[in-house]
Protein backbone atom coordinates (compact mmCIF):
# COMPACT_ATOMS: atom_id res chain seq x y z
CA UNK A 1 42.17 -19.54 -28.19
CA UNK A 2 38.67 -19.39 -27.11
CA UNK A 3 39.60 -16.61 -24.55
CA UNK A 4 41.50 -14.38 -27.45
CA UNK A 5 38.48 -14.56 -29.40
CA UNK A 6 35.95 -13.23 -26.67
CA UNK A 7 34.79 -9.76 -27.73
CA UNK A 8 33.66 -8.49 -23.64
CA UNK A 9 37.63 -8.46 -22.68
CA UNK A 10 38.08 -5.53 -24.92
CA UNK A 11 36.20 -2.28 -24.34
CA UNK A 12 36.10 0.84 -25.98
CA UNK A 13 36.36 4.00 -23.44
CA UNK A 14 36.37 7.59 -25.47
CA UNK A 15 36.63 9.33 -22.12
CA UNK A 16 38.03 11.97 -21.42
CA UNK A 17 39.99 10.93 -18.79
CA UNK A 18 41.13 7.90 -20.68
CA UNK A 19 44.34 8.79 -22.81
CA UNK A 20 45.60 10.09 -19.27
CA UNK A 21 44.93 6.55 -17.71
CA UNK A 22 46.42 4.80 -20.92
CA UNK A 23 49.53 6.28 -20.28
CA UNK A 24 49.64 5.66 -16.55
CA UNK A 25 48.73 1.63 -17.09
CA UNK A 26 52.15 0.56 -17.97
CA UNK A 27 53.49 2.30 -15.47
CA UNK A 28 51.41 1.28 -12.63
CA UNK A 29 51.07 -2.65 -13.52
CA UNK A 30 54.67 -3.21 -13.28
CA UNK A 31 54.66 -2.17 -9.37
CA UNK A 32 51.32 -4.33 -8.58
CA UNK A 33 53.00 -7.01 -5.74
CA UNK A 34 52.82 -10.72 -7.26
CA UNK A 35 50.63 -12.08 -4.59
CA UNK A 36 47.63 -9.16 -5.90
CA UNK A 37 45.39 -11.13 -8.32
CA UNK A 38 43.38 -9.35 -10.42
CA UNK A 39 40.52 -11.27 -9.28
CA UNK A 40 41.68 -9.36 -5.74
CA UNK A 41 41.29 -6.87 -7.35
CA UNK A 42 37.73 -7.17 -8.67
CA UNK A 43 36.52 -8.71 -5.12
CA UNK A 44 37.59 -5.87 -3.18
CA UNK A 45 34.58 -3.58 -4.43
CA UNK A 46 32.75 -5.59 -2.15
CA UNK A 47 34.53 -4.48 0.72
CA UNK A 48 34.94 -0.83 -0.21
CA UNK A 49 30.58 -1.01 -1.32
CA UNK A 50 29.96 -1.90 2.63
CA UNK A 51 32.35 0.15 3.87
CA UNK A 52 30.30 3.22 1.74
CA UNK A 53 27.34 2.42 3.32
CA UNK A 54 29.29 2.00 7.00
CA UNK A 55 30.56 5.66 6.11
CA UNK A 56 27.45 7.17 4.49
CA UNK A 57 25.20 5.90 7.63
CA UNK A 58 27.57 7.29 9.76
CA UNK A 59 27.36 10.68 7.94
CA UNK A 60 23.83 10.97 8.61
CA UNK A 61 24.65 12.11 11.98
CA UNK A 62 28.27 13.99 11.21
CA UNK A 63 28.36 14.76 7.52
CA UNK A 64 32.16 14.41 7.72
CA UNK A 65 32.31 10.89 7.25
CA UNK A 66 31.78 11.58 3.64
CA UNK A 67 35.49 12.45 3.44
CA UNK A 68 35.46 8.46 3.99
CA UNK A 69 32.83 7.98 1.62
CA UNK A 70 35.29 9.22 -0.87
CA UNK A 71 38.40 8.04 -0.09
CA UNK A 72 35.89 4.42 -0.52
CA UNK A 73 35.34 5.81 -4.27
CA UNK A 74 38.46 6.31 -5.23
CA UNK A 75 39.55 2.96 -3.79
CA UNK A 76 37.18 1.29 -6.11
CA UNK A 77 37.77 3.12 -9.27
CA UNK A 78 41.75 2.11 -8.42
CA UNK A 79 41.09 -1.57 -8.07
CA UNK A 80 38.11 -1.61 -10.67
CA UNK A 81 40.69 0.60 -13.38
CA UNK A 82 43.42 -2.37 -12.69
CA UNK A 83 41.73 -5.55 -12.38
CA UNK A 84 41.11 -6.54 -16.12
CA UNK A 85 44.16 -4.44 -16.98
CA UNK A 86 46.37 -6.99 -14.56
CA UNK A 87 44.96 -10.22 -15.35
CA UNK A 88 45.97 -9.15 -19.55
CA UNK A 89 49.15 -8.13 -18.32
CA UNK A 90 49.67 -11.33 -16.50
CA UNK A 91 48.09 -13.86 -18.92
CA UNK A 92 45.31 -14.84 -15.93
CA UNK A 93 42.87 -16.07 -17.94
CA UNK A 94 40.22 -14.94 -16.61
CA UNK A 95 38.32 -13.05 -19.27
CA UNK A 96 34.95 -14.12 -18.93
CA UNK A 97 34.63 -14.73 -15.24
CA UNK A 98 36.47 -11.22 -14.92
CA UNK A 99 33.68 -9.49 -17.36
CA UNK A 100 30.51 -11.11 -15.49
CA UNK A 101 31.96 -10.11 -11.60
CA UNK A 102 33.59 -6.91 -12.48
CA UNK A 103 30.13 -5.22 -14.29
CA UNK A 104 27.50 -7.40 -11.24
CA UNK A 105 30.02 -5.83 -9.01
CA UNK A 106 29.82 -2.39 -10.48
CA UNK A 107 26.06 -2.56 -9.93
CA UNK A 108 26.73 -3.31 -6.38
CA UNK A 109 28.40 -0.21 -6.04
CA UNK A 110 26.42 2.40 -7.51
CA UNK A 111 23.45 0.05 -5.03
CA UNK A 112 25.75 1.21 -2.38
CA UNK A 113 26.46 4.93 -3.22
CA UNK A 114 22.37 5.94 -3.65
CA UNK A 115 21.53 3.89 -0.63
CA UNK A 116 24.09 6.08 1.00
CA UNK A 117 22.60 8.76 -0.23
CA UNK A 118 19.63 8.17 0.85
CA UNK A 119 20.87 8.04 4.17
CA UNK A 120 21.94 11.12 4.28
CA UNK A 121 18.76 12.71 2.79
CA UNK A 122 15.85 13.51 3.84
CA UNK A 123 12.86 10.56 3.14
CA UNK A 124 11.04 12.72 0.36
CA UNK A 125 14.24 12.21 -1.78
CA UNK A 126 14.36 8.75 -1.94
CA UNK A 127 12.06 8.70 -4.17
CA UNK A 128 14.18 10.49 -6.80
CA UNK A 129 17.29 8.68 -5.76
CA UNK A 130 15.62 5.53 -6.87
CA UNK A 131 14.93 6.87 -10.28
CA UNK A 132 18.22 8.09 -10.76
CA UNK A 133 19.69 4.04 -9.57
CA UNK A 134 16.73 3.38 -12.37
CA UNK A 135 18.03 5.66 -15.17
CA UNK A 136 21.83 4.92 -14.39
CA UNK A 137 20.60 0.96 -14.04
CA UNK A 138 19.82 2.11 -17.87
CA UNK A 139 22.82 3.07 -18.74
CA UNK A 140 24.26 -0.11 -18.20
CA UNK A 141 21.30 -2.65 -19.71
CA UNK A 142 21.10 -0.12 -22.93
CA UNK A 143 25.55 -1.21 -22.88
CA UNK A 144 24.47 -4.55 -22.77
CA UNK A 145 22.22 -4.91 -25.03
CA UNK A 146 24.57 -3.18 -27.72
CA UNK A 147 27.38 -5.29 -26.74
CA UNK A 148 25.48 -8.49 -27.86
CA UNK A 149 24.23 -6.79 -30.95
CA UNK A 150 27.34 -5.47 -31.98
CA UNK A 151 29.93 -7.71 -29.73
CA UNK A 152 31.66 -4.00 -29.34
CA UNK A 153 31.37 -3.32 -25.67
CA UNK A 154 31.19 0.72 -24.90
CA UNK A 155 31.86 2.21 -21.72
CA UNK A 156 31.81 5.63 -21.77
CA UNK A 157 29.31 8.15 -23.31
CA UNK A 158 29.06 11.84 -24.53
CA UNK A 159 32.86 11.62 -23.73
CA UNK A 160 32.03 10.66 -20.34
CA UNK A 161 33.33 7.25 -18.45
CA UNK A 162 33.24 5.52 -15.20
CA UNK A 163 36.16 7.46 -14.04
CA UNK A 164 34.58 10.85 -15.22
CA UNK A 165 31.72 9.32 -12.65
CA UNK A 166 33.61 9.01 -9.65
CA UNK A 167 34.99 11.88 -10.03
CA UNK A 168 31.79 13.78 -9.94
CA UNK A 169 31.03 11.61 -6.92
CA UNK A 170 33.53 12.64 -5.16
CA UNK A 171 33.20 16.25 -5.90
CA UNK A 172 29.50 16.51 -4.89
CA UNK A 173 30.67 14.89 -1.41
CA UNK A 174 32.76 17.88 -0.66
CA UNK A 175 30.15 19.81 -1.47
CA UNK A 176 28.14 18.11 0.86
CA UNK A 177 30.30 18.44 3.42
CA UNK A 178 30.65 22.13 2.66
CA UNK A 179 27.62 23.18 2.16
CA UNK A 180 25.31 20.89 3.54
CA UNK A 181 22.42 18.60 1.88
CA UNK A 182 20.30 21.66 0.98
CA UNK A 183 21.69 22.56 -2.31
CA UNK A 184 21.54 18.80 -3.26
CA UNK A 185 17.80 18.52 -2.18
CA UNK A 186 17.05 20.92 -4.92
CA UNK A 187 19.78 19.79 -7.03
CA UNK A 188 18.37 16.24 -7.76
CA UNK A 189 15.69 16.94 -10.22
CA UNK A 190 17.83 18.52 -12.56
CA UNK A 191 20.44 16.04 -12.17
CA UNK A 192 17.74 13.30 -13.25
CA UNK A 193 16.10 15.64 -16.04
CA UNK A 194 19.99 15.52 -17.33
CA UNK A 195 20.51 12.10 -16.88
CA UNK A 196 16.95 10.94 -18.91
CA UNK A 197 18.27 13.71 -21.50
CA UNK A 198 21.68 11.76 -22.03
CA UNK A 199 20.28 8.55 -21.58
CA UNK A 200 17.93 9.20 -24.41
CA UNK A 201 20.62 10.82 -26.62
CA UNK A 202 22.92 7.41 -25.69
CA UNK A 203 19.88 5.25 -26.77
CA UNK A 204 19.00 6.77 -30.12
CA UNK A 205 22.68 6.81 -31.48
CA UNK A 206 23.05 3.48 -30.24
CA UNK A 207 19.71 2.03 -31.97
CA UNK A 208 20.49 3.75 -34.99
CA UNK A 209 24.16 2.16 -35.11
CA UNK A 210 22.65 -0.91 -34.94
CA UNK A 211 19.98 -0.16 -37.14
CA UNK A 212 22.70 0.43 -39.96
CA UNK A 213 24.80 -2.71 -39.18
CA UNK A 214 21.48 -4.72 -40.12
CA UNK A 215 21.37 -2.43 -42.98
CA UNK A 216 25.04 -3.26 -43.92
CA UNK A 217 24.44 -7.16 -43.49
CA UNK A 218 21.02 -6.82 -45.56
CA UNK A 219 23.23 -5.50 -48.06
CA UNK A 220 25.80 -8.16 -48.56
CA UNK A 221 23.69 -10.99 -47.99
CA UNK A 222 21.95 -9.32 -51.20
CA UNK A 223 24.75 -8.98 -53.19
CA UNK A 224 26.17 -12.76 -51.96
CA UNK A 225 22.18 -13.93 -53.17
CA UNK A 226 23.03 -12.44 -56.53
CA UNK A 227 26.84 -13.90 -57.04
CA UNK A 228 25.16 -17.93 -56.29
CA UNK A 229 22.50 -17.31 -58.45
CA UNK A 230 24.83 -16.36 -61.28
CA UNK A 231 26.94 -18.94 -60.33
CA UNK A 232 24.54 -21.68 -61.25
CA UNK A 233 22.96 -19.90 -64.35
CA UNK A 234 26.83 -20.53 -65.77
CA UNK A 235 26.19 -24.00 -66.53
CA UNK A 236 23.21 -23.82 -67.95
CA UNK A 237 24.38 -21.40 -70.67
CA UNK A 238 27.24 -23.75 -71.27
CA UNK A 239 25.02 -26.79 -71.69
CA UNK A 240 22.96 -24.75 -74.80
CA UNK A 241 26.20 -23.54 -76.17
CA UNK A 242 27.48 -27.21 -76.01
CA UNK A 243 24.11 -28.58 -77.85
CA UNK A 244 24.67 -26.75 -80.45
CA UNK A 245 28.29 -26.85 -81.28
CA UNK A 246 27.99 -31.21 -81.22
CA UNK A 247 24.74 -30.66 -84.11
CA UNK A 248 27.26 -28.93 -86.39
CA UNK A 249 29.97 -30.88 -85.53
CA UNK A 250 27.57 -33.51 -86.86
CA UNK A 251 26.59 -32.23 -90.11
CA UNK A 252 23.35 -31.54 -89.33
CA UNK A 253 22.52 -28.34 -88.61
CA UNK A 254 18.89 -29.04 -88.87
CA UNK A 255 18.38 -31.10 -85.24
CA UNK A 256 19.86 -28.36 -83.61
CA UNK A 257 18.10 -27.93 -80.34
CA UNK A 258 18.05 -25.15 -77.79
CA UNK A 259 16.92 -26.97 -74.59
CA UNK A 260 18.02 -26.00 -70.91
């Protein structure tokens, strides 16, 4: 019961990507083998976050291992899409051990993809690919935060999701290999002025969500103040009305009292 109730096993992804991947679940959970656990599943980023930086550190030196960089990504984004998917669909249990290792583990991977970066760079980049693992580091404390403010836990933004990230992984890879690190040299101030500018955007919608909720609850808690107050000025009415009617009763009209 206690499991049902916790609000991090649901999330709410408006990706754009996501009605596609909706439709795929029940198709792909089915065909998961029995001995695959979804906590498998959320273990094996591990292995594919070392086996990034194996790939990217080998890249230094032939850019082509990138293509295994890559195939690394998409490997994660499979078992990461599954893992909470299969342990609902199996009744696992594991709902709050499953939302602490799958979003530490998430970290470790986007640890492993600018480190790999950074091997492939030259040293006077690392400076912005630590402040774009700051600002996407962000990202996810800003989700966080709003999760135990709101116990609604968002993962995607401006229409864009963790899938939607991959895939631009992945794509500037095989531009890398392409084209070479040049472009991306230049490239990564403007993909940090972007990021601060959505980051920003993410952080002012979110604040002022919140902002109204407290509004909302100021609101009832108002009206609820109102309701007890009336509901013990009742009696007191009653008791005058009651005074009075027992004086007549009487006969004498002249010791009525009005007393509360």
């Amino acid at each position: 019961m206690q499991n049902q109730q916790f609000a991090g096993a649901n999330k709410t992804n408006t990706s754009f990507l996501s009605p596609l991947e909706r439709r795929l679940s029940p198709i792909v959970l089915p065909k998961i083998p029995s001995w695959l656990q979804t906590y498998h599943l959320t273990m094996l980023t591990l292995v594919w976050s070392l086996l990034i930086l194996g790939f990217s550190y080998l890249a230094a030196t032939d850019i082509r291992w990138l293509w295994g960089v890559s195939l690394m990504i998409f490997f994660q984004y499979v078992t990461d899409h599954y893992d909470g998917k299969l342990g609902k669909y199996r009744n696992t249990g594991l709902l709050r051990w499953g939302y602490y290792m799958d979003h530490l583990l998430d970290y470790v991977f986007l640890c492993s993809v600018i480190v790999g970066y950074a091997f492939i760079l030259p040293e006077k980049s690392r400076y912005q690919l630590l402040f774009l693992l700051a600002v996407f580091a962000a990202f996810a404390v800003s989700a966080f935060l709003a999760f135990s403010s709101t116990d609604r836990l968002t993962i995607s933004y401006l229409k864009l999701g963790p899938t939607e990230f991959r895939l631009a992984l992945i794509v500037i890879n095989t531009l890398l290999i392409l084209f070479g690190t040049r472009y991306m040299i230049s490239g990564l101030k403007y993909v940090n002025a972007g990021a601060v500018a959505g980051l920003c955007l993410v952080v002012y919608q979110t604040q002022k969500n919140i902002w109204q909720l407290d509004m909302q609850d100021k609101k009832r808690e108002k009206t609820r103040t109102v309701a007890v107050a009336k509901t013990y000025a009742a009696p007191k009415e009653l008791y005058v009305f009651a005074s009075i009617s027992e004086s007549v009763t009487a006969g004498n009209p002249s010791n009525v009292q009005f007393r509360r």
